[in-house]
C-alpha atoms as a PDB file:
ATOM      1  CA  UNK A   1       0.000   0.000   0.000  1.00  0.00           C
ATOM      2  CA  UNK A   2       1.329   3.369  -0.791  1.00  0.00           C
ATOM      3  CA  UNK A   3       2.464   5.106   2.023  1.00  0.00           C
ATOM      4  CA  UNK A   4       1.216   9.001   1.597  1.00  0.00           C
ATOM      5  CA  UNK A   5      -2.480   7.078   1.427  1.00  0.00           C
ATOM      6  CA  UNK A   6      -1.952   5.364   4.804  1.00  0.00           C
ATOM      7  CA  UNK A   7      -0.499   8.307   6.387  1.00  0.00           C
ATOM      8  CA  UNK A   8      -3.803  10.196   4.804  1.00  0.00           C
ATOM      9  CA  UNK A   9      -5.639   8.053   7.056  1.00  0.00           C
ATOM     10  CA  UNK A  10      -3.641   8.810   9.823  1.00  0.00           C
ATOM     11  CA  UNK A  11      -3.830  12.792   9.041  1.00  0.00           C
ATOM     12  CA  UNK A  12      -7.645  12.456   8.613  1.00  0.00           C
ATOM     13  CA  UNK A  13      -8.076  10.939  11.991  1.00  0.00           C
ATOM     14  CA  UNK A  14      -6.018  13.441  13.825  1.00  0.00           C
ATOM     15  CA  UNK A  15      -8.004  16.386  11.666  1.00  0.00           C
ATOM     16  CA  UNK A  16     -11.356  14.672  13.487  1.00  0.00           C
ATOM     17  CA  UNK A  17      -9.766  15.219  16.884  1.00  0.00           C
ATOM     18  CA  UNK A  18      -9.335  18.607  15.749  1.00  0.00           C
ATOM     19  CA  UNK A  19     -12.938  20.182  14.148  1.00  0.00           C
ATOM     20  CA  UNK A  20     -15.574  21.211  16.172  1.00  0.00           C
ATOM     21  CA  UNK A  21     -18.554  20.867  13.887  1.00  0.00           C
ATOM     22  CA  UNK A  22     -20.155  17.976  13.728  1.00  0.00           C
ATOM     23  CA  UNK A  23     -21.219  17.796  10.091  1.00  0.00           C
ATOM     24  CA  UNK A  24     -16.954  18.562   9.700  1.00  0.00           C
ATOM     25  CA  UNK A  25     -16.138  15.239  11.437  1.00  0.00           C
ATOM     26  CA  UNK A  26     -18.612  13.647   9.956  1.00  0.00           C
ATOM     27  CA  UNK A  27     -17.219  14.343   6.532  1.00  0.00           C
ATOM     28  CA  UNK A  28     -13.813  13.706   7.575  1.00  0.00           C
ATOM     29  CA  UNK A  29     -14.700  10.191   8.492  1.00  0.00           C
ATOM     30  CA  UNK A  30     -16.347   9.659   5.400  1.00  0.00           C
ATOM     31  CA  UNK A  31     -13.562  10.628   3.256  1.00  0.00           C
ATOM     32  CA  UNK A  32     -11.468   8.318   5.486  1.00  0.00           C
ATOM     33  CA  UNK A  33     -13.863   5.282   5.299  1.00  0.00           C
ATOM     34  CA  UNK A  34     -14.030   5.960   1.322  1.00  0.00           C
ATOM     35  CA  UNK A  35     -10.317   5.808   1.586  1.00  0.00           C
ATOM     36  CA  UNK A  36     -10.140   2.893   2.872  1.00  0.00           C
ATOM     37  CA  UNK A  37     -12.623   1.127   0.402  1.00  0.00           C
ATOM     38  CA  UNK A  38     -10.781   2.206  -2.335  1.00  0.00           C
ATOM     39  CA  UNK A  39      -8.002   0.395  -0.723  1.00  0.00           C
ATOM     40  CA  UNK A  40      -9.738  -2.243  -0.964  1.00  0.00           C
ATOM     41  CA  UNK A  41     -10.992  -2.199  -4.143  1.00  0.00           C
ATOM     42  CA  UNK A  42      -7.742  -1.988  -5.141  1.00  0.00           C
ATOM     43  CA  UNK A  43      -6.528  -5.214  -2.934  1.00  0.00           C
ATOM     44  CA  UNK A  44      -9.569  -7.351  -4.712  1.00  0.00           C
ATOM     45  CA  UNK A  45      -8.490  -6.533  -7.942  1.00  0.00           C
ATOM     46  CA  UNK A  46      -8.882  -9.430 -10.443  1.00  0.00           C
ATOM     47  CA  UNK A  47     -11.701 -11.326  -7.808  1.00  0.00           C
ATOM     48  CA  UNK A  48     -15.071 -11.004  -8.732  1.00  0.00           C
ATOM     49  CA  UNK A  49     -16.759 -12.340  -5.322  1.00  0.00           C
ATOM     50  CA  UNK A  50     -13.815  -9.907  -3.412  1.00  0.00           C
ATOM     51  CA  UNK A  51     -14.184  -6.985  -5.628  1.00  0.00           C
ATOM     52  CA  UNK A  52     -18.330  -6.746  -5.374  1.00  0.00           C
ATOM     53  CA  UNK A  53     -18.030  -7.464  -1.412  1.00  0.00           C
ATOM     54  CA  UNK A  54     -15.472  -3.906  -0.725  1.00  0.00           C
ATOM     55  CA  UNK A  55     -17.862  -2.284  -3.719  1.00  0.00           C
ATOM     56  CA  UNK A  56     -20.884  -3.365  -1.051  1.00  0.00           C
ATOM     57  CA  UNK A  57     -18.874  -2.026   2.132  1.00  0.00           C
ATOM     58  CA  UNK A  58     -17.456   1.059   0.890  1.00  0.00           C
ATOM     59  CA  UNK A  59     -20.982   2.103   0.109  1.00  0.00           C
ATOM     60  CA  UNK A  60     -22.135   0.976   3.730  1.00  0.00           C
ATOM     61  CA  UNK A  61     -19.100   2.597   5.052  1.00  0.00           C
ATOM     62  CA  UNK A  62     -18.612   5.864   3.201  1.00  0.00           C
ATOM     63  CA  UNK A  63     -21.972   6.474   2.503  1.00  0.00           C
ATOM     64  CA  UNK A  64     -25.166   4.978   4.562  1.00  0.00           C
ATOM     65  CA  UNK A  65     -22.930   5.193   7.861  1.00  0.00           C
ATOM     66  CA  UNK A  66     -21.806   9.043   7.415  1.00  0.00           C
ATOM     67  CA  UNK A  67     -25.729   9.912   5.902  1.00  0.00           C
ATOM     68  CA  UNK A  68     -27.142   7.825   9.255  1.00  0.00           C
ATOM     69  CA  UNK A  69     -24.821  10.440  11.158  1.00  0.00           C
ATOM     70  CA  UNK A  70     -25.555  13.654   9.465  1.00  0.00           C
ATOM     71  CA  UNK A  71     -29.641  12.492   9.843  1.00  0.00           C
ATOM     72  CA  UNK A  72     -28.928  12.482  13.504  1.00  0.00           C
ATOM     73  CA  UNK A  73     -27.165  15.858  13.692  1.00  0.00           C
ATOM     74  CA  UNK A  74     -29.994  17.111  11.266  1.00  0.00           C
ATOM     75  CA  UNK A  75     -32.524  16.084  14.350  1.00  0.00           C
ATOM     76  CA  UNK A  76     -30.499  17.300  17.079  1.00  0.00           C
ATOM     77  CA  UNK A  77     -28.887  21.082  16.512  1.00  0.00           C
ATOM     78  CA  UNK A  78     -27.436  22.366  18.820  1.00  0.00           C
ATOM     79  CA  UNK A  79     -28.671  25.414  20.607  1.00  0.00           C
ATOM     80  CA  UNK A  80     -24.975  26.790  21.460  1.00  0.00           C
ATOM     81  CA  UNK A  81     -21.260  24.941  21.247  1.00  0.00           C
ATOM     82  CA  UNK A  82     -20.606  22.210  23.514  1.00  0.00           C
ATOM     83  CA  UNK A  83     -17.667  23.777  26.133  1.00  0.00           C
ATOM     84  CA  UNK A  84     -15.454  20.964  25.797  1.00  0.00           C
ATOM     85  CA  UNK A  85     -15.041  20.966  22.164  1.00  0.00           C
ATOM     86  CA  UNK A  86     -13.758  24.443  22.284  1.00  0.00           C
ATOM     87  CA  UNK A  87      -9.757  23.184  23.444  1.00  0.00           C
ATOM     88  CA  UNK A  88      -8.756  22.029  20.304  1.00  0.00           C
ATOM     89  CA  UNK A  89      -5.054  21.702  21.087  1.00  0.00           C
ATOM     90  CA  UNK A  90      -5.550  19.941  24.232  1.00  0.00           C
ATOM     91  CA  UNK A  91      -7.495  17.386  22.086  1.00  0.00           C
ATOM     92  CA  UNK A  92      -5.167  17.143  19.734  1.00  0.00           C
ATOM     93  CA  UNK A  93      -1.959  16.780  22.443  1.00  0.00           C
ATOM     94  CA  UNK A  94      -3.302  13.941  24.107  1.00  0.00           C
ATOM     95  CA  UNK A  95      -3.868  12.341  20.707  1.00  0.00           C
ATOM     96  CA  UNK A  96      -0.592  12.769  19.478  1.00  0.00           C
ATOM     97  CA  UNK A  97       0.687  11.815  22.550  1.00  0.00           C
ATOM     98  CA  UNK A  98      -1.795   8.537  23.076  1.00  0.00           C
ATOM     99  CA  UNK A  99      -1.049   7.603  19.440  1.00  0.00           C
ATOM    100  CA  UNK A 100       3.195   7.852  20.127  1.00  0.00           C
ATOM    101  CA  UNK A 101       2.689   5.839  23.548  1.00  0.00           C
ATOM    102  CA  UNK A 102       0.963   3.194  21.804  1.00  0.00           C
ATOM    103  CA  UNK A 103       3.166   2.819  18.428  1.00  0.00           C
ATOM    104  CA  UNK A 104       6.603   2.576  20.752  1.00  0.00           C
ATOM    105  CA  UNK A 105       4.443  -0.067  23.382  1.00  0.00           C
ATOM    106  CA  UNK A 106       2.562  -2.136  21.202  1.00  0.00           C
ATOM    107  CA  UNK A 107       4.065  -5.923  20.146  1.00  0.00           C
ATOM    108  CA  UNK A 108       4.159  -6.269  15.873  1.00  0.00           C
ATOM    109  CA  UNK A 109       1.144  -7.198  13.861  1.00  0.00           C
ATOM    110  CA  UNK A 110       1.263 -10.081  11.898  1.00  0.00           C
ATOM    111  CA  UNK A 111       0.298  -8.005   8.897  1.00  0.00           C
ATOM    112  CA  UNK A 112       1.174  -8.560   5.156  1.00  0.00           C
ATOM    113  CA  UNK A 113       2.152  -4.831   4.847  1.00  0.00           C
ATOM    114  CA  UNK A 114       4.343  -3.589   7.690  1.00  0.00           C
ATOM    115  CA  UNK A 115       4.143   0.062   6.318  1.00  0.00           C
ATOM    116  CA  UNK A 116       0.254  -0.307   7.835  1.00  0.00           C
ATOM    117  CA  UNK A 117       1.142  -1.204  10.963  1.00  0.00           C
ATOM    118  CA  UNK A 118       1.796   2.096  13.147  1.00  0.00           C
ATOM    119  CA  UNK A 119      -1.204   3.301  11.052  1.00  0.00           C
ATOM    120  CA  UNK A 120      -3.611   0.215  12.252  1.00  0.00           C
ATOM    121  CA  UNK A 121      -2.542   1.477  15.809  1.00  0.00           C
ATOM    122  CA  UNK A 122      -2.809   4.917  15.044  1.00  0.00           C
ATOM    123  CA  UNK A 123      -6.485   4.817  14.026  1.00  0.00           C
ATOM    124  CA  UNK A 124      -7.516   2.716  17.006  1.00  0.00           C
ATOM    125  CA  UNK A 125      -6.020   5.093  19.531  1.00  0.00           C
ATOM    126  CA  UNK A 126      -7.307   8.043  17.776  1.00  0.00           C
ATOM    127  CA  UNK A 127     -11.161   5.974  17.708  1.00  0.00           C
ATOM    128  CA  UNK A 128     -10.516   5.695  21.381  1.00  0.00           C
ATOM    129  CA  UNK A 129      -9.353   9.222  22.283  1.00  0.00           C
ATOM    130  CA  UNK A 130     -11.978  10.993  20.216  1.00  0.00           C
ATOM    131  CA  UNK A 131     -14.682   8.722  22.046  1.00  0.00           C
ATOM    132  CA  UNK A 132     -13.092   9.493  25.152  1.00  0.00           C
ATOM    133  CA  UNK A 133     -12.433  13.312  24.786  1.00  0.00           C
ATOM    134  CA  UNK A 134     -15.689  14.619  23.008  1.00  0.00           C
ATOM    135  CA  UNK A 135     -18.929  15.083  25.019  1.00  0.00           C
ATOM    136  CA  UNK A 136     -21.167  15.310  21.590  1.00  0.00           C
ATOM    137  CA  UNK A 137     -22.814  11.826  21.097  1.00  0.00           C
ATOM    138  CA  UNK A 138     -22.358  11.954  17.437  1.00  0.00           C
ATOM    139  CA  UNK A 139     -18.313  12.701  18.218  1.00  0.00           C
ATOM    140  CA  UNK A 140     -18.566   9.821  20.098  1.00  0.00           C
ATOM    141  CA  UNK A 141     -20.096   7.353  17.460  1.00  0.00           C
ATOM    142  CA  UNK A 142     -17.405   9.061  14.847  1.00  0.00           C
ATOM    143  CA  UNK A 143     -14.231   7.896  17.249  1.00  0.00           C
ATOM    144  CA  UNK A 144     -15.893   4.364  17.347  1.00  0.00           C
ATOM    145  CA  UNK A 145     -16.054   4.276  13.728  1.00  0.00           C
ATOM    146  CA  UNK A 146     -12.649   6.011  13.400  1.00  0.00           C
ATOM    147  CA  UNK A 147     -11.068   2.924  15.420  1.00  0.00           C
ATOM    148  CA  UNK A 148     -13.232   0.989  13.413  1.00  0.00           C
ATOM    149  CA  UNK A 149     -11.916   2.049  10.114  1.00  0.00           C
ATOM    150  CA  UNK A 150      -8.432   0.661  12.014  1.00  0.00           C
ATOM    151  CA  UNK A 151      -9.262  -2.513  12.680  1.00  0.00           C
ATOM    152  CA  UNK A 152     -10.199  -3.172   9.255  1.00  0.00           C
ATOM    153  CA  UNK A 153      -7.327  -2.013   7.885  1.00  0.00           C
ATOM    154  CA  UNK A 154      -5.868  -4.543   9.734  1.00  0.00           C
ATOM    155  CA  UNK A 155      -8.417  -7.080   7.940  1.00  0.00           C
ATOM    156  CA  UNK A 156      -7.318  -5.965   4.564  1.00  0.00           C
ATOM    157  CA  UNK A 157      -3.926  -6.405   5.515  1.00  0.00           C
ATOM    158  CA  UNK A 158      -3.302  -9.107   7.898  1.00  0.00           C
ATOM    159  CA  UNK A 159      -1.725 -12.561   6.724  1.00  0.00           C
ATOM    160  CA  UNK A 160      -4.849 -14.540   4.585  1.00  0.00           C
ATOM    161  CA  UNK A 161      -7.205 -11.837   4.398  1.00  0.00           C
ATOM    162  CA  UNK A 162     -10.679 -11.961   6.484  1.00  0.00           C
ATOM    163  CA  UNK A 163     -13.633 -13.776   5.474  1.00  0.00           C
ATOM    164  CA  UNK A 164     -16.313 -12.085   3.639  1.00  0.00           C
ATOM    165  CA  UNK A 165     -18.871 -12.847   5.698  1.00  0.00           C
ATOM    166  CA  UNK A 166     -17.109 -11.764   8.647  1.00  0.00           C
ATOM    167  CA  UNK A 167     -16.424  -8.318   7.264  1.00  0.00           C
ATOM    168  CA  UNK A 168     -20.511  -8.537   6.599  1.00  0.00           C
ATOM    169  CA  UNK A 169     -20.952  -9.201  10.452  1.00  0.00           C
ATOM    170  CA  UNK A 170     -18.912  -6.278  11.382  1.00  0.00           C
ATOM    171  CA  UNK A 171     -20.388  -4.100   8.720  1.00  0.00           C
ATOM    172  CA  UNK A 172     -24.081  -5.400  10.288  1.00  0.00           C
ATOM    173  CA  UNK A 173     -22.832  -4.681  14.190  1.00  0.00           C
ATOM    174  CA  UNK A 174     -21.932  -0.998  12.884  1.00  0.00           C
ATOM    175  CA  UNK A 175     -25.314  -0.354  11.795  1.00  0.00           C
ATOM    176  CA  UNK A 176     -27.212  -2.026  14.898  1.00  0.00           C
ATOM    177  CA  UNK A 177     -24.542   0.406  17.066  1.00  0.00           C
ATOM    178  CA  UNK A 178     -24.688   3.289  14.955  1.00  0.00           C
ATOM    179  CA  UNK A 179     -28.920   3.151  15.028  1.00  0.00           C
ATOM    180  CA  UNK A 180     -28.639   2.859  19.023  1.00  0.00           C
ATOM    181  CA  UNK A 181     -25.835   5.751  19.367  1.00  0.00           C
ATOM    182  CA  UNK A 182     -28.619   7.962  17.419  1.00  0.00           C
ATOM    183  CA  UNK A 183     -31.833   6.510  19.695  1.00  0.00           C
ATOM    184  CA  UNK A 184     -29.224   7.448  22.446  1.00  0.00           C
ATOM    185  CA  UNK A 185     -28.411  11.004  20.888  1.00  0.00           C
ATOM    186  CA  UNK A 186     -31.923  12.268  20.093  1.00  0.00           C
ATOM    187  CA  UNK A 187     -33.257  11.364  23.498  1.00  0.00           C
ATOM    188  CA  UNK A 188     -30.309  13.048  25.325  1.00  0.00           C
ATOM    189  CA  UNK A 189     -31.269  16.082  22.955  1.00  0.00           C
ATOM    190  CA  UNK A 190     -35.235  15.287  23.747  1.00  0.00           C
ATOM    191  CA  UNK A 191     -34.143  15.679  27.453  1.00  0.00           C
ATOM    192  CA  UNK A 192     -31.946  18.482  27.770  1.00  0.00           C
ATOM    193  CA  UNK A 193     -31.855  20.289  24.636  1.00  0.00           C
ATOM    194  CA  UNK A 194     -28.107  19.272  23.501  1.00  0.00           C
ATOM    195  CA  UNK A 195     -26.634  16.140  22.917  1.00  0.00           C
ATOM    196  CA  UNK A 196     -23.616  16.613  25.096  1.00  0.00           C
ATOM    197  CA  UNK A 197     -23.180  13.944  27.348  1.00  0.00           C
ATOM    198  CA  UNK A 198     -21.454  15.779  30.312  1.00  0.00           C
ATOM    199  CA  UNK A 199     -25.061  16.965  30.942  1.00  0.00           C
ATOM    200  CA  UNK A 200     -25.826  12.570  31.976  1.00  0.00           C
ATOM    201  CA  UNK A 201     -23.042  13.737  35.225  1.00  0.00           C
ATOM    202  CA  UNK A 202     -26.011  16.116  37.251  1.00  0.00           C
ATOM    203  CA  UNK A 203     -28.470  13.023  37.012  1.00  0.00           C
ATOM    204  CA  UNK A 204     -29.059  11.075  40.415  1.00  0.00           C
ATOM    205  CA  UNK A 205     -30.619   8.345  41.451  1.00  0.00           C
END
């Protein structure tokens, strides 16, 4: 795999960390997840079974999951910026800094391509930290996707390839978590007006 496109993947992630609109992440995952199916595409080359299977999940991927996304945001606007996503370079120091702890701590991959590697891990921690760090319940769904879009780089890569109807599982899970994240969003908004989650902390038993 060419390395400025895995290293796009990597700079996409971290510019997700960064934004602070939602419809902006939103985007930036989808250009990432399209990325990635042109990847593979590319890898199924000359496979007719292969090559309509990433056709089928780049669609799901970089289209119905990003459109299921911006439907949510379109359902919950917000009436004024979440606080926390105003510290963008705080955000963005404890990704950098997540993403260089794990690439010098993590054991190899058994992966075909070792130029993927550090990128696998990147786009897991960055998934992680963006879930972690962002308060916005569509934010949240994007990191999970983010470290999504990691692990199956990892598929795409790893010795033998994965199954196809494994990747279908995976691409089916997304969708069942992706519709709850957005039952979860629009009743938080329902509730209290925003979809920020910080505002779950005042709520006692």
């Amino acid at each position: 795999m060419s390395p400025e496109v895995l290293w796009a993947l990597v700079a996409l992630g971290f510019a997700v960390v960064a934004v602070r609109r939602r419809t902006l992440g939103i985007a930036l995952l989808a250009g990432q997840s399209l990325l990635l199916g042109a990847l593979a595409i590319a890898h199924a080359e000359g496979a007719p079974g292969e090559l309509a299977l990433a056709v089928v999940i780049l669609l799901a991927r970089g289209v119905v999951l990003p459109g299921l996304l911006l439907w949510v945001v379109r359902g919950t606007r917000e009436p004024r910026r979440v606080a926390s996503e105003r510290f963008v370079l705080h955000r963005l120091v404890v990704a950098v800094g997540a993403v260089a702890v794990a690439a010098a701590l993590v054991p190899a991959l058994p992966l075909d391509d070792p130029g993927a590697e550090h990128v696998v891990i990147a786009l897991l921690v960055q998934g992680i930290v963006i879930a972690a760090v962002r308060r916005a319940v569509v934010f949240q769904a994007v990191g999970f996707l983010v470290a999504e879009n990691g692990v199956y780089l990892a598929g795409l890569t790893v010795a033998g390839g994965v199954p196809g109807a494994l990747e279908l599982a995976l691409l089916f899970d997304l969708l069942a978590v992706l519709a709850v994240a957005a039952a979860f969003g629009s009743r938080i908004h329902e509730r209290f007006g925003s979809s920020d989650t910080g505002l779950l902390r005042g709520l006692r038993d």
